[in-house]
Protein backbone atom coordinates (compact mmCIF):
# COMPACT_ATOMS: atom_id res chain seq x y z
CA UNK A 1 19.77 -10.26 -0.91
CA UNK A 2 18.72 -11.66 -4.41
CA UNK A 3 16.97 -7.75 -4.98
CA UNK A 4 20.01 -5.73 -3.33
CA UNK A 5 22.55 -8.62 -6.33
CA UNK A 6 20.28 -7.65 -9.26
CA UNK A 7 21.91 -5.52 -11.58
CA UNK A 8 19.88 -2.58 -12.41
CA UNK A 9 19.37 -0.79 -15.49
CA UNK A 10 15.60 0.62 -15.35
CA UNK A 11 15.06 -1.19 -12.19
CA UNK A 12 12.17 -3.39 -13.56
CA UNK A 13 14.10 -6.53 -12.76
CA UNK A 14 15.10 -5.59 -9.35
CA UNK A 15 11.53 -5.08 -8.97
CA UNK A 16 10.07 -7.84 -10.07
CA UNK A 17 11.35 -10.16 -6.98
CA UNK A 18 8.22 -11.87 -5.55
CA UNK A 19 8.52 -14.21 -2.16
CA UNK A 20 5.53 -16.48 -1.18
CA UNK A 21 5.05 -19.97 0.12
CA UNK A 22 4.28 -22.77 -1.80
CA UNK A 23 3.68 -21.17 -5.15
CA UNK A 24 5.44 -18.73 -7.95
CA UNK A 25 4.11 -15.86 -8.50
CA UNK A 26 5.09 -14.82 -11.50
CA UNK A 27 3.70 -11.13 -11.46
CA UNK A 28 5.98 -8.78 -13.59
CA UNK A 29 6.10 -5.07 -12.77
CA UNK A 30 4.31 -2.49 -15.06
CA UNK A 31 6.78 -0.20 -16.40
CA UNK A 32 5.46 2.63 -13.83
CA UNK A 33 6.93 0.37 -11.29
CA UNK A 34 10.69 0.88 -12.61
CA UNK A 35 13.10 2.25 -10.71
CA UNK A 36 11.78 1.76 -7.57
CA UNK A 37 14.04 -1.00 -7.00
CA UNK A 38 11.75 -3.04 -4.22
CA UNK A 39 10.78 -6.30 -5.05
CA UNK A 40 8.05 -7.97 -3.06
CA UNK A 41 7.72 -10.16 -0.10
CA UNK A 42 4.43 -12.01 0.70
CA UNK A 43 3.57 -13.23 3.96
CA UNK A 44 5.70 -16.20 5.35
CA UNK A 45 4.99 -18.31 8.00
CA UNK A 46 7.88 -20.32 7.95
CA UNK A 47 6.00 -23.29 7.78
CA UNK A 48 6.01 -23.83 3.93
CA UNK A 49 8.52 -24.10 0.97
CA UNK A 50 9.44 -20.43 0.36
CA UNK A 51 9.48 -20.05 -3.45
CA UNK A 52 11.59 -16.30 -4.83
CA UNK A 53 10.27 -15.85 -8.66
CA UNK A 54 10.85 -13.58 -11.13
CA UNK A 55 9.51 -13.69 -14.62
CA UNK A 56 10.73 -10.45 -16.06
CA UNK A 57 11.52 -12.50 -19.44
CA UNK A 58 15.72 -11.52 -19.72
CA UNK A 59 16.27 -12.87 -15.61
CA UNK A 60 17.79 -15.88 -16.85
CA UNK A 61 20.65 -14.09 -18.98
CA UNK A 62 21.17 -11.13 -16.00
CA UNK A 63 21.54 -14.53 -13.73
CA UNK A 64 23.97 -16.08 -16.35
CA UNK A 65 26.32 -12.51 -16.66
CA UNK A 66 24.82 -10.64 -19.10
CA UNK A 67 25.39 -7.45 -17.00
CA UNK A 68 28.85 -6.04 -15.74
CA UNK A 69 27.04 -4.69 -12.81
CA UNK A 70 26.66 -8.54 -11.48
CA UNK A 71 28.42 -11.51 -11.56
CA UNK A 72 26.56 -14.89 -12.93
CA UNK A 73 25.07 -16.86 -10.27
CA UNK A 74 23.25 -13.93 -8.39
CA UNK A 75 20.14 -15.90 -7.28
CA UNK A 76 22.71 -18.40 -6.08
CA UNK A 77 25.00 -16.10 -4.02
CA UNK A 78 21.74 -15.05 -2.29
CA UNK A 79 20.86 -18.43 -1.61
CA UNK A 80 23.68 -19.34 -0.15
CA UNK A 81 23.87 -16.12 1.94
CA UNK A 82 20.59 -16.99 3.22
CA UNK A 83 21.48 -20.23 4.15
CA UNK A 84 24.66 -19.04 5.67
CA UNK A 85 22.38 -16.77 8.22
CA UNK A 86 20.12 -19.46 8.83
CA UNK A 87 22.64 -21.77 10.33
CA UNK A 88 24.18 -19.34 12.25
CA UNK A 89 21.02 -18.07 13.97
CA UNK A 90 20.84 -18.93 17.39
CA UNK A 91 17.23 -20.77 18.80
């Protein structure tokens, strides 16, 4: 959800989404990875913290509005969608 919120200009951002347990990882796409608009998901076991990073250095004014594509609060919105789908999954 956070990738599909992330307003895109050359991509690199929407990118530059990494999922993994336990730790950051706070890879940043090369520029040959722009546009491609698919961020990464590691392996989770659902056993751990999850931890969604992104260190392309201008996230933090994209989450705070700097785009009209997006509204502020993206990575919160996803969040909260995830949450949302969590508690209404059936065990």
């Amino acid at each position: 959800d956070v990738t599909r919120l992330t307003p895109v200009d050359t991509g690199r951002a929407r990118a530059s989404w990494n999922v993994s347990e336990e730790y950051a990882n706070l890879a940043v796409k090369p520029k040959s990875y722009e546009g491609s608009g698919q961020g990464v998901a590691g392996k989770i076991s659902g056993k751990k913290d999850v931890i969604i990073s992104n260190n392309v250095e201008y996230i933090v004014f994209l989450e705070n509005g700097s785009s009209t594509q997006a509204p502020s609060g993206m990575t919160k919105l996803a969040v909260a969608n995830a949450a949302a789908s969590i508690n209404n999954t059936s065990i």
